[in-house]
C-alpha atoms as a PDB file:
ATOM      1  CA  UNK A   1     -34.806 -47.523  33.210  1.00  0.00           C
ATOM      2  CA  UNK A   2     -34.069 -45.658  36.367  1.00  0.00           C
ATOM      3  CA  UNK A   3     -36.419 -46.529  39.397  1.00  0.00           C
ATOM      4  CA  UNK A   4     -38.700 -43.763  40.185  1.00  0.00           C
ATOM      5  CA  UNK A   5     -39.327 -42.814  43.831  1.00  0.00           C
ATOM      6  CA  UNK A   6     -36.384 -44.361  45.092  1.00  0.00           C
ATOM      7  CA  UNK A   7     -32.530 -43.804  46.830  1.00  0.00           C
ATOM      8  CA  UNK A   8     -31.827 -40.355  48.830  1.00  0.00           C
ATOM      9  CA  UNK A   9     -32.422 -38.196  45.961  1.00  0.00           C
ATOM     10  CA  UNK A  10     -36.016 -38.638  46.060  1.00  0.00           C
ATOM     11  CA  UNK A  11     -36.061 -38.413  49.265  1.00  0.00           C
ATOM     12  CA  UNK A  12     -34.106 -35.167  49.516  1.00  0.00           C
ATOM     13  CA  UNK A  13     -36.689 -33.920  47.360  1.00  0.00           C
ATOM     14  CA  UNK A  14     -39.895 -34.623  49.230  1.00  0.00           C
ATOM     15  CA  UNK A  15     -38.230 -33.935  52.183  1.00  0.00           C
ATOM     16  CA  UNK A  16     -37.357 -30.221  50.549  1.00  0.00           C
ATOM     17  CA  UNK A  17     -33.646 -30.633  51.535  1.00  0.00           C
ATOM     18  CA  UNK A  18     -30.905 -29.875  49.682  1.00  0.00           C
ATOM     19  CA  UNK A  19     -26.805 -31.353  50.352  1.00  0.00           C
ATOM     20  CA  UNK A  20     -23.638 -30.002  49.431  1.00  0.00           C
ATOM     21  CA  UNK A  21     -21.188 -32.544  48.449  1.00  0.00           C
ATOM     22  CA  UNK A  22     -17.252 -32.015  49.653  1.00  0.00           C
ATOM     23  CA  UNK A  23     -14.933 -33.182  47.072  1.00  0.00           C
ATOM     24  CA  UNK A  24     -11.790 -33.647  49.603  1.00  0.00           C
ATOM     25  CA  UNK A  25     -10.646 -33.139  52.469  1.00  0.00           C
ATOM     26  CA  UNK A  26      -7.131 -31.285  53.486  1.00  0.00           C
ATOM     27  CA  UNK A  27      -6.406 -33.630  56.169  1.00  0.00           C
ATOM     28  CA  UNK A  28      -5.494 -37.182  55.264  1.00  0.00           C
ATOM     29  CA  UNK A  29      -8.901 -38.606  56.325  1.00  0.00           C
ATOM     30  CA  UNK A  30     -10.020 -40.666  53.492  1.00  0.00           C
ATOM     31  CA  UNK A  31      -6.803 -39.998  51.670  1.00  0.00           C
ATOM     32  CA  UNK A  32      -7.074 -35.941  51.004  1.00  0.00           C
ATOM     33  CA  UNK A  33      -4.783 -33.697  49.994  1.00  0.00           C
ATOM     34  CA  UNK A  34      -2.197 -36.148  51.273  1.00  0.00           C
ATOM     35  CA  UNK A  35      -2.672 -39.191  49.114  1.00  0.00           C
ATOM     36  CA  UNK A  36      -2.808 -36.713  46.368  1.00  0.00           C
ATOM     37  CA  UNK A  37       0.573 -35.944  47.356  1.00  0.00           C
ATOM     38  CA  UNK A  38       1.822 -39.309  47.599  1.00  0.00           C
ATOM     39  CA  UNK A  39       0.354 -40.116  44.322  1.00  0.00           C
ATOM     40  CA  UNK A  40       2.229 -37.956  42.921  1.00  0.00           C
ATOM     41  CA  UNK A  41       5.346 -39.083  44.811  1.00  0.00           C
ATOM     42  CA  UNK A  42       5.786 -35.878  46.791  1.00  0.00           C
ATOM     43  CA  UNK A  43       6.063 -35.358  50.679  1.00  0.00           C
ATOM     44  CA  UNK A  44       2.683 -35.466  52.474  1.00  0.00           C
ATOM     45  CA  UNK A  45       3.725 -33.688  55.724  1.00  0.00           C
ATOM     46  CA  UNK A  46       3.992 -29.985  56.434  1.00  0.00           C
ATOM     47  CA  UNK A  47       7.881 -29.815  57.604  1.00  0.00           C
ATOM     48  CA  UNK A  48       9.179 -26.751  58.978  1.00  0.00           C
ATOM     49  CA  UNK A  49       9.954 -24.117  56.539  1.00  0.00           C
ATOM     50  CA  UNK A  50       7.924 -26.480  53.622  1.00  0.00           C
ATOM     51  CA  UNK A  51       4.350 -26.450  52.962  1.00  0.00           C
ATOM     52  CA  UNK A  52       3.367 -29.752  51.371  1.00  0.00           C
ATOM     53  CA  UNK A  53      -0.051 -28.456  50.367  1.00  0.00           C
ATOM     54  CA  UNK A  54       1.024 -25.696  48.885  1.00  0.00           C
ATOM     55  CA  UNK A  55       2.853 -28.632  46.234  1.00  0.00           C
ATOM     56  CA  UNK A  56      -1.148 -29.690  46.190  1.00  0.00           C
ATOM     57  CA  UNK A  57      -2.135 -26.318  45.222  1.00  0.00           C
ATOM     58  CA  UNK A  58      -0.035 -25.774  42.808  1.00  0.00           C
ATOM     59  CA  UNK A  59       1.546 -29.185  41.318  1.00  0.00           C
ATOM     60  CA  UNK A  60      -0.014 -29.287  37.610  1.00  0.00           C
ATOM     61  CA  UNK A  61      -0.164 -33.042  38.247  1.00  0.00           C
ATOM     62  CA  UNK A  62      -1.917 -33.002  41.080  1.00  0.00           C
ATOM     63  CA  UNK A  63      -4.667 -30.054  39.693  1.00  0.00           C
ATOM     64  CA  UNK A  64      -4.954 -32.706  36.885  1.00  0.00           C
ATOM     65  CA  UNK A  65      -5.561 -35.670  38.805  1.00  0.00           C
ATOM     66  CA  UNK A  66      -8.421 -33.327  41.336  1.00  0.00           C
ATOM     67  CA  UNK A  67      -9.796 -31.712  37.942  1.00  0.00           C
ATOM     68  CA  UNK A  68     -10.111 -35.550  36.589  1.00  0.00           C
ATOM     69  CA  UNK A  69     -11.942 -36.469  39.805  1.00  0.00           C
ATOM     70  CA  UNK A  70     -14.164 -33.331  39.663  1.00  0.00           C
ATOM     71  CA  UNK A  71     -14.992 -34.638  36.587  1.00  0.00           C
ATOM     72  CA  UNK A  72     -15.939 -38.148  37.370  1.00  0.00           C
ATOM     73  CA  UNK A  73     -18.223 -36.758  40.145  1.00  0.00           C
ATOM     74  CA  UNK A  74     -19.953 -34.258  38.335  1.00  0.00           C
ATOM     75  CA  UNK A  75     -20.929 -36.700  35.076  1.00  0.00           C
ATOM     76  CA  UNK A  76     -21.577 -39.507  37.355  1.00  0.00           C
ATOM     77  CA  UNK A  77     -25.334 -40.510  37.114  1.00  0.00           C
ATOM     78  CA  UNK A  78     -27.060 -41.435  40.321  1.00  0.00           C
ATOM     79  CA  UNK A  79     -27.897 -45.421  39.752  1.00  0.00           C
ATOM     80  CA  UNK A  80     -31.424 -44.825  41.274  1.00  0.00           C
ATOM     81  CA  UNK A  81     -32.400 -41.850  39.463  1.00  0.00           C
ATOM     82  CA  UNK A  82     -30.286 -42.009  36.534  1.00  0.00           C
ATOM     83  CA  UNK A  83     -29.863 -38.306  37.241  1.00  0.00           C
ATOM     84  CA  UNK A  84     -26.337 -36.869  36.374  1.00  0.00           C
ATOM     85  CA  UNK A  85     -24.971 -35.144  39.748  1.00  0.00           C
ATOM     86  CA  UNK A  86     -24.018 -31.979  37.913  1.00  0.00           C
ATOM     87  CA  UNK A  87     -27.680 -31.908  36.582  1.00  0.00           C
ATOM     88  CA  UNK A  88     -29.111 -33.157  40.199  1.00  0.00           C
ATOM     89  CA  UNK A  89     -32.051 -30.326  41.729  1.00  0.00           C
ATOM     90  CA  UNK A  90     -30.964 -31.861  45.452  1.00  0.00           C
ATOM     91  CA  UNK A  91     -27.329 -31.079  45.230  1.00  0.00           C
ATOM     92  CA  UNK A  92     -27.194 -27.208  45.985  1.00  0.00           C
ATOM     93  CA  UNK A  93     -23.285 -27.290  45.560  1.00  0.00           C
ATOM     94  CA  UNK A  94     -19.960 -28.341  46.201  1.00  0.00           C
ATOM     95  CA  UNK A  95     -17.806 -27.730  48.635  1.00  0.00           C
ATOM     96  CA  UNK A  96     -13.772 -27.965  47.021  1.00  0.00           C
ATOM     97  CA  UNK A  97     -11.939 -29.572  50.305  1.00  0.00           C
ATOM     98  CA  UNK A  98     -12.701 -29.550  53.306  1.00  0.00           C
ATOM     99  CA  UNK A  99     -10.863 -26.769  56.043  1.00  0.00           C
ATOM    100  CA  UNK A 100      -8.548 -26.135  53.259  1.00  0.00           C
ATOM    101  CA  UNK A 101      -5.603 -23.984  54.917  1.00  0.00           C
ATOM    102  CA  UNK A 102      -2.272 -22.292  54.250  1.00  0.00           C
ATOM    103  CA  UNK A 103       0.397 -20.622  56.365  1.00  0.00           C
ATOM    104  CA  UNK A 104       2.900 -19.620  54.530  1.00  0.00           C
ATOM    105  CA  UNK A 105       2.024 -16.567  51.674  1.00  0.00           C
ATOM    106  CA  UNK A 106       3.227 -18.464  48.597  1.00  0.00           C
ATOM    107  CA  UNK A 107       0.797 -21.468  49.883  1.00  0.00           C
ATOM    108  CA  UNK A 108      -1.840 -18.952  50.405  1.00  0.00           C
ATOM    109  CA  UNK A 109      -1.301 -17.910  46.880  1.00  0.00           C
ATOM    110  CA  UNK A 110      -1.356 -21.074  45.420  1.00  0.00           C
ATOM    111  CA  UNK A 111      -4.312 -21.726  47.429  1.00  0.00           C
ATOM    112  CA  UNK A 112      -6.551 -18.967  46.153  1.00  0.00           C
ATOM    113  CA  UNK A 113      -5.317 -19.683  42.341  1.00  0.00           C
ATOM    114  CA  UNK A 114      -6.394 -23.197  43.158  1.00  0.00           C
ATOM    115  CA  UNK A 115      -9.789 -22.246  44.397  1.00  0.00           C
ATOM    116  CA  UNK A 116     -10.372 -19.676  41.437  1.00  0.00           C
ATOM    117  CA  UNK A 117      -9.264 -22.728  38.988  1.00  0.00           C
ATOM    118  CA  UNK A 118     -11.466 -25.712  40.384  1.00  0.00           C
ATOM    119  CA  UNK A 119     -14.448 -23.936  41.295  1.00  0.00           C
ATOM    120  CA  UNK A 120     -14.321 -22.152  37.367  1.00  0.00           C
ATOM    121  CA  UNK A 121     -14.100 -26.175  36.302  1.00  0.00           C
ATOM    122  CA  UNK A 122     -16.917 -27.275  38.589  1.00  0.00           C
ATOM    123  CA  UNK A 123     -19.278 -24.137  37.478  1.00  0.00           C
ATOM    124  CA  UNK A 124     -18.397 -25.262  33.537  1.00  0.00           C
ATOM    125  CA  UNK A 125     -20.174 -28.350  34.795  1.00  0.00           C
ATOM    126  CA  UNK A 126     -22.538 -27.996  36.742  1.00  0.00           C
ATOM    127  CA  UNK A 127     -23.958 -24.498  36.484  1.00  0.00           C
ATOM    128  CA  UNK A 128     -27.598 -24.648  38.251  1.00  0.00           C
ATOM    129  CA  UNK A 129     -25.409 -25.450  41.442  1.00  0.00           C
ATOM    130  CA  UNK A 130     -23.128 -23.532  43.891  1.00  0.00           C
ATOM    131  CA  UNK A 131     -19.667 -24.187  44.734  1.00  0.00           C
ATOM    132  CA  UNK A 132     -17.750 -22.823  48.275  1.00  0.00           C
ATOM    133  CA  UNK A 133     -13.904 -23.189  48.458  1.00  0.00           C
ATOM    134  CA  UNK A 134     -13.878 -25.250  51.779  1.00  0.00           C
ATOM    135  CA  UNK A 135     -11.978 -22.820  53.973  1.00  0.00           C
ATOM    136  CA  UNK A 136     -11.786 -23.714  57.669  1.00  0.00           C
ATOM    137  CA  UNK A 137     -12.328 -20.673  58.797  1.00  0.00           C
ATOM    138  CA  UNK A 138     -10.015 -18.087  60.666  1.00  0.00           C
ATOM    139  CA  UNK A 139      -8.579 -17.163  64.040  1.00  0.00           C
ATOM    140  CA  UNK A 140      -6.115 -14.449  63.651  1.00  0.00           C
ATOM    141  CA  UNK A 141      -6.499 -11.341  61.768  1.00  0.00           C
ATOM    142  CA  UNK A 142      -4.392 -12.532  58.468  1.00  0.00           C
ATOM    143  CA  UNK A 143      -6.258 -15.471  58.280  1.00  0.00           C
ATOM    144  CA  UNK A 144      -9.841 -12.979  58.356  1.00  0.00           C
ATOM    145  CA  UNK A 145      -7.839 -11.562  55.618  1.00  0.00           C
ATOM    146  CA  UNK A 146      -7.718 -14.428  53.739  1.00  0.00           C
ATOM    147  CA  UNK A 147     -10.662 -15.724  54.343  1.00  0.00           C
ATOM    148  CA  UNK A 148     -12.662 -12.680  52.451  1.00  0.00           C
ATOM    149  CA  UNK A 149     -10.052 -12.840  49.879  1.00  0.00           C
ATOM    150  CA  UNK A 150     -11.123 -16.621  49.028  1.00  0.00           C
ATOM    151  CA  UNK A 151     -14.578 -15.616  49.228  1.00  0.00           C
ATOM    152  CA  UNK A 152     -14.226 -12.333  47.588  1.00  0.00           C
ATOM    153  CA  UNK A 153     -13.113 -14.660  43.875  1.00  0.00           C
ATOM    154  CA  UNK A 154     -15.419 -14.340  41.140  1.00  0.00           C
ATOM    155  CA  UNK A 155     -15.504 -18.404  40.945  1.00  0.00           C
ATOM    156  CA  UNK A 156     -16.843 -18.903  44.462  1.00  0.00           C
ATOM    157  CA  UNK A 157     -20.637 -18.447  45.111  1.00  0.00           C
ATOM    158  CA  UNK A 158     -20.828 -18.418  49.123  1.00  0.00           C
ATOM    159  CA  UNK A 159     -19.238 -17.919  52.138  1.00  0.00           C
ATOM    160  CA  UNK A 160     -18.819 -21.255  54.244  1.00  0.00           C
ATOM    161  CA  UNK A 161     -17.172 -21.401  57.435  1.00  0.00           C
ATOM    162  CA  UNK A 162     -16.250 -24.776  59.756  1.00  0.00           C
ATOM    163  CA  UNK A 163     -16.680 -22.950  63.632  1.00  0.00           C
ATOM    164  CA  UNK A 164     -15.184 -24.397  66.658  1.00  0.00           C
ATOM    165  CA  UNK A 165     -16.579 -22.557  69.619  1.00  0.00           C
ATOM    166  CA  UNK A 166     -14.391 -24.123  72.012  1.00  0.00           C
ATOM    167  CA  UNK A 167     -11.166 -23.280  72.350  1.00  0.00           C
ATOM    168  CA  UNK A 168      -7.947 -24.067  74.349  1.00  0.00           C
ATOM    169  CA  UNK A 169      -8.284 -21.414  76.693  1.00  0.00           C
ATOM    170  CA  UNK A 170     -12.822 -21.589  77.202  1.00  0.00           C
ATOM    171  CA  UNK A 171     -15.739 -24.362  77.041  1.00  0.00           C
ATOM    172  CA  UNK A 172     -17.941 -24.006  74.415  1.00  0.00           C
ATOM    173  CA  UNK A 173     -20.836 -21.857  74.518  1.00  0.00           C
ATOM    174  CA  UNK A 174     -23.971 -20.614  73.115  1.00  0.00           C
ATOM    175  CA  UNK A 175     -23.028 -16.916  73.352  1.00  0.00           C
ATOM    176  CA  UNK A 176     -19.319 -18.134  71.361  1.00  0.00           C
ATOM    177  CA  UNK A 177     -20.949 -19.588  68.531  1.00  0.00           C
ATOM    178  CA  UNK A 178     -23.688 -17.142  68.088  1.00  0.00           C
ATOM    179  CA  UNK A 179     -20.668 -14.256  67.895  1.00  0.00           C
ATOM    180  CA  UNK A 180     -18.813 -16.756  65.595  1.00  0.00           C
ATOM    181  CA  UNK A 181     -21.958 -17.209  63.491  1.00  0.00           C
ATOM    182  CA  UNK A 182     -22.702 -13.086  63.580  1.00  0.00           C
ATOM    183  CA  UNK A 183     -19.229 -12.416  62.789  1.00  0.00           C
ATOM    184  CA  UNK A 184     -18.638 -14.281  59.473  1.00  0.00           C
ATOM    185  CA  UNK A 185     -22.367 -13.366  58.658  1.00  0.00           C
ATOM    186  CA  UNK A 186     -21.328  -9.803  58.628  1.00  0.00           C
ATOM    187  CA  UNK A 187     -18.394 -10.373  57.023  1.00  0.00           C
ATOM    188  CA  UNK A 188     -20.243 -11.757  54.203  1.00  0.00           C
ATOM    189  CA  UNK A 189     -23.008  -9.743  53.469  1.00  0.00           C
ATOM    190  CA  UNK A 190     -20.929  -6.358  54.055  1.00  0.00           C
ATOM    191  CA  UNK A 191     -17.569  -6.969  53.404  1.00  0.00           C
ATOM    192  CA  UNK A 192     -17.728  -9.507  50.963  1.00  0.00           C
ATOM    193  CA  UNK A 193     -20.849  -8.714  49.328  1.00  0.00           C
ATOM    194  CA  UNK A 194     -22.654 -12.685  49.282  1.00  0.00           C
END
Protein backbone atom coordinates (compact mmCIF):
# COMPACT_ATOMS: atom_id res chain seq x y z
CA UNK A 1 0.00 0.00 0.00
CA UNK A 2 1.22 3.43 -0.87
CA UNK A 3 2.48 5.57 2.18
CA UNK A 4 0.18 8.32 2.94
CA UNK A 5 1.58 11.78 3.77
CA UNK A 6 4.76 11.22 2.28
CA UNK A 7 7.42 12.19 -0.90
CA UNK A 8 6.95 15.76 -2.75
CA UNK A 9 3.55 15.08 -3.89
CA UNK A 10 2.10 15.52 -0.60
CA UNK A 11 3.95 18.08 0.00
CA UNK A 12 3.12 19.98 -3.18
CA UNK A 13 -0.26 19.61 -2.03
CA UNK A 14 -0.25 21.14 1.42
CA UNK A 15 2.01 23.50 0.29
CA UNK A 16 -0.82 24.48 -2.59
CA UNK A 17 1.89 24.30 -5.34
CA UNK A 18 1.63 22.90 -8.43
CA UNK A 19 4.97 21.73 -11.06
CA UNK A 20 5.15 21.34 -14.59
CA UNK A 21 7.28 18.55 -15.65
CA UNK A 22 9.67 19.09 -19.00
CA UNK A 23 9.90 16.00 -20.95
CA UNK A 24 13.32 17.04 -22.87
CA UNK A 25 15.38 19.32 -23.49
CA UNK A 26 16.64 20.63 -27.16
CA UNK A 27 20.09 21.03 -26.09
CA UNK A 28 22.12 17.93 -25.33
CA UNK A 29 21.95 18.43 -21.53
CA UNK A 30 20.86 15.19 -20.17
CA UNK A 31 20.91 13.67 -23.61
CA UNK A 32 17.92 15.80 -25.48
CA UNK A 33 17.07 16.06 -28.72
CA UNK A 34 20.63 15.00 -29.47
CA UNK A 35 20.87 11.53 -28.04
CA UNK A 36 17.60 11.07 -29.69
CA UNK A 37 19.43 11.70 -32.73
CA UNK A 38 22.22 9.52 -32.12
CA UNK A 39 19.93 6.81 -31.16
CA UNK A 40 18.68 6.79 -34.09
CA UNK A 41 22.09 6.94 -35.80
CA UNK A 42 21.62 10.39 -37.32
CA UNK A 43 23.88 13.59 -36.99
CA UNK A 44 23.39 15.47 -33.70
CA UNK A 45 24.87 18.86 -34.76
CA UNK A 46 23.22 21.70 -36.63
CA UNK A 47 25.78 21.99 -39.78
CA UNK A 48 25.44 24.74 -42.08
CA UNK A 49 22.71 24.45 -44.52
CA UNK A 50 21.30 21.11 -42.26
CA UNK A 51 19.10 21.27 -39.37
CA UNK A 52 19.60 18.15 -37.27
CA UNK A 53 16.50 18.83 -35.20
CA UNK A 54 14.44 19.28 -37.76
CA UNK A 55 15.45 15.10 -38.44
CA UNK A 56 14.08 15.10 -34.54
CA UNK A 57 10.96 16.69 -35.53
CA UNK A 58 10.16 14.85 -38.08
CA UNK A 59 12.06 11.29 -38.09
CA UNK A 60 9.03 8.71 -37.48
CA UNK A 61 11.61 6.83 -35.41
CA UNK A 62 12.49 9.30 -33.35
CA UNK A 63 8.49 10.62 -32.72
CA UNK A 64 8.18 6.87 -31.78
CA UNK A 65 10.87 6.54 -29.43
CA UNK A 66 9.62 10.44 -27.61
CA UNK A 67 5.85 9.16 -27.93
CA UNK A 68 7.15 5.76 -26.08
CA UNK A 69 8.81 7.92 -23.41
CA UNK A 70 5.73 10.20 -23.07
CA UNK A 71 4.18 7.20 -22.38
CA UNK A 72 6.31 5.73 -19.71
CA UNK A 73 6.08 9.10 -17.86
CA UNK A 74 2.59 9.64 -17.98
CA UNK A 75 1.53 5.81 -16.64
CA UNK A 76 4.33 5.86 -14.26
CA UNK A 77 2.92 5.71 -10.63
CA UNK A 78 4.63 7.83 -8.05
CA UNK A 79 6.26 5.02 -5.53
CA UNK A 80 5.10 7.17 -2.50
CA UNK A 81 1.70 7.88 -3.49
CA UNK A 82 1.00 5.20 -5.82
CA UNK A 83 -0.57 8.01 -7.82
CA UNK A 84 -0.23 7.64 -11.70
CA UNK A 85 1.52 11.03 -12.99
CA UNK A 86 -1.06 11.49 -15.71
CA UNK A 87 -3.75 11.19 -12.91
CA UNK A 88 -1.44 13.37 -10.34
CA UNK A 89 -3.65 16.84 -8.89
CA UNK A 90 0.15 18.47 -8.29
CA UNK A 91 1.34 18.15 -11.81
CA UNK A 92 -0.45 21.16 -13.64
CA UNK A 93 1.27 20.09 -17.01
CA UNK A 94 3.95 19.31 -19.20
CA UNK A 95 6.18 21.15 -20.82
CA UNK A 96 7.31 19.07 -24.47
CA UNK A 97 11.24 20.19 -24.57
CA UNK A 98 12.73 22.59 -23.31
CA UNK A 99 13.68 26.09 -25.64
CA UNK A 100 12.70 23.99 -28.50
CA UNK A 101 13.90 26.08 -31.70
CA UNK A 102 14.12 26.06 -35.49
CA UNK A 103 15.76 28.24 -38.12
CA UNK A 104 15.25 27.05 -41.12
CA UNK A 105 11.19 27.00 -42.44
CA UNK A 106 11.00 23.27 -43.19
CA UNK A 107 12.41 22.76 -39.40
CA UNK A 108 9.92 25.22 -38.27
CA UNK A 109 7.35 23.14 -39.96
CA UNK A 110 8.31 20.04 -38.69
CA UNK A 111 8.50 21.66 -35.44
CA UNK A 112 4.93 22.85 -35.14
CA UNK A 113 3.58 19.31 -36.64
CA UNK A 114 5.67 17.88 -33.85
CA UNK A 115 4.20 20.02 -31.17
CA UNK A 116 0.51 19.54 -32.53
CA UNK A 117 1.36 15.56 -32.51
CA UNK A 118 2.94 15.10 -28.90
CA UNK A 119 0.96 17.45 -27.03
CA UNK A 120 -2.51 15.61 -28.82
CA UNK A 121 -0.65 12.21 -27.29
CA UNK A 122 0.05 13.73 -23.88
CA UNK A 123 -3.70 15.31 -23.63
CA UNK A 124 -5.06 11.48 -24.65
CA UNK A 125 -3.29 10.78 -21.38
CA UNK A 126 -3.46 12.88 -19.14
CA UNK A 127 -6.43 15.17 -19.68
CA UNK A 128 -7.03 17.04 -16.14
CA UNK A 129 -3.47 18.54 -16.95
CA UNK A 130 -1.96 21.20 -19.31
CA UNK A 131 0.68 20.80 -21.76
CA UNK A 132 3.03 23.98 -23.31
CA UNK A 133 5.27 23.21 -26.37
CA UNK A 134 8.60 24.39 -24.70
CA UNK A 135 9.45 27.24 -27.04
CA UNK A 136 12.40 29.42 -26.00
CA UNK A 137 11.01 32.29 -26.77
CA UNK A 138 11.77 34.93 -29.60
CA UNK A 139 14.04 37.80 -30.57
CA UNK A 140 13.38 38.79 -34.06
CA UNK A 141 10.14 39.42 -35.62
CA UNK A 142 9.84 35.81 -37.53
CA UNK A 143 10.56 34.13 -34.56
CA UNK A 144 7.34 36.41 -32.70
CA UNK A 145 5.76 34.90 -35.66
CA UNK A 146 6.37 31.64 -34.77
CA UNK A 147 6.07 31.80 -31.51
CA UNK A 148 2.06 32.66 -31.68
CA UNK A 149 1.84 30.17 -34.35
CA UNK A 150 3.05 27.31 -31.79
CA UNK A 151 0.86 28.72 -29.30
CA UNK A 152 -1.97 29.51 -31.53
CA UNK A 153 -2.34 25.04 -32.12
CA UNK A 154 -5.39 23.60 -30.88
CA UNK A 155 -3.11 20.89 -28.89
CA UNK A 156 -1.27 23.45 -26.77
CA UNK A 157 -3.02 24.90 -23.63
CA UNK A 158 -0.62 27.97 -22.65
CA UNK A 159 1.76 30.27 -23.62
CA UNK A 160 5.29 29.66 -21.92
CA UNK A 161 8.19 31.67 -22.59
CA UNK A 162 12.14 31.10 -21.25
CA UNK A 163 13.25 35.25 -20.97
CA UNK A 164 16.76 36.34 -20.91
CA UNK A 165 16.81 39.98 -20.00
CA UNK A 166 20.34 40.39 -20.60
CA UNK A 167 21.64 40.61 -23.68
CA UNK A 168 24.96 41.04 -25.62
CA UNK A 169 24.67 44.55 -26.13
CA UNK A 170 22.84 45.63 -22.08
CA UNK A 171 22.97 44.26 -18.29
CA UNK A 172 20.02 42.91 -17.14
CA UNK A 173 17.35 44.86 -15.70
CA UNK A 174 14.17 45.16 -13.92
CA UNK A 175 12.56 47.52 -16.47
CA UNK A 176 13.89 44.59 -19.44
CA UNK A 177 12.18 41.83 -17.94
CA UNK A 178 9.07 43.54 -16.89
CA UNK A 179 8.71 44.69 -20.89
CA UNK A 180 9.70 41.04 -21.74
CA UNK A 181 7.09 39.73 -19.29
CA UNK A 182 4.30 42.55 -20.63
CA UNK A 183 5.12 41.77 -24.07
CA UNK A 184 4.46 37.98 -24.36
CA UNK A 185 1.55 38.62 -21.80
CA UNK A 186 -0.10 40.67 -24.42
CA UNK A 187 0.69 38.58 -26.97
CA UNK A 188 -1.16 35.92 -25.31
CA UNK A 189 -4.20 37.14 -24.09
CA UNK A 190 -4.84 39.36 -27.37
CA UNK A 191 -3.21 37.88 -30.07
CA UNK A 192 -3.29 34.46 -29.21
CA UNK A 193 -6.34 34.29 -27.28
CA UNK A 194 -4.87 32.06 -23.84
Amino acid sequence: APRQGGGPGARLRVAGLRLVLVVSNHWGDFGGAPMYLRWAGLPDDDTPGREAREAFHRDERLRALFRDHLARLVDRKNTVTGVRYGDDPTILGWELMNESSARATSAVEARRAWVAEMAAFLKARAPHQLVAPGVWGYGTRRERDEWIAVHRLPEVDYCDSHLYPEGADRAPTLARLLDLVDDRAQLARHVIGK
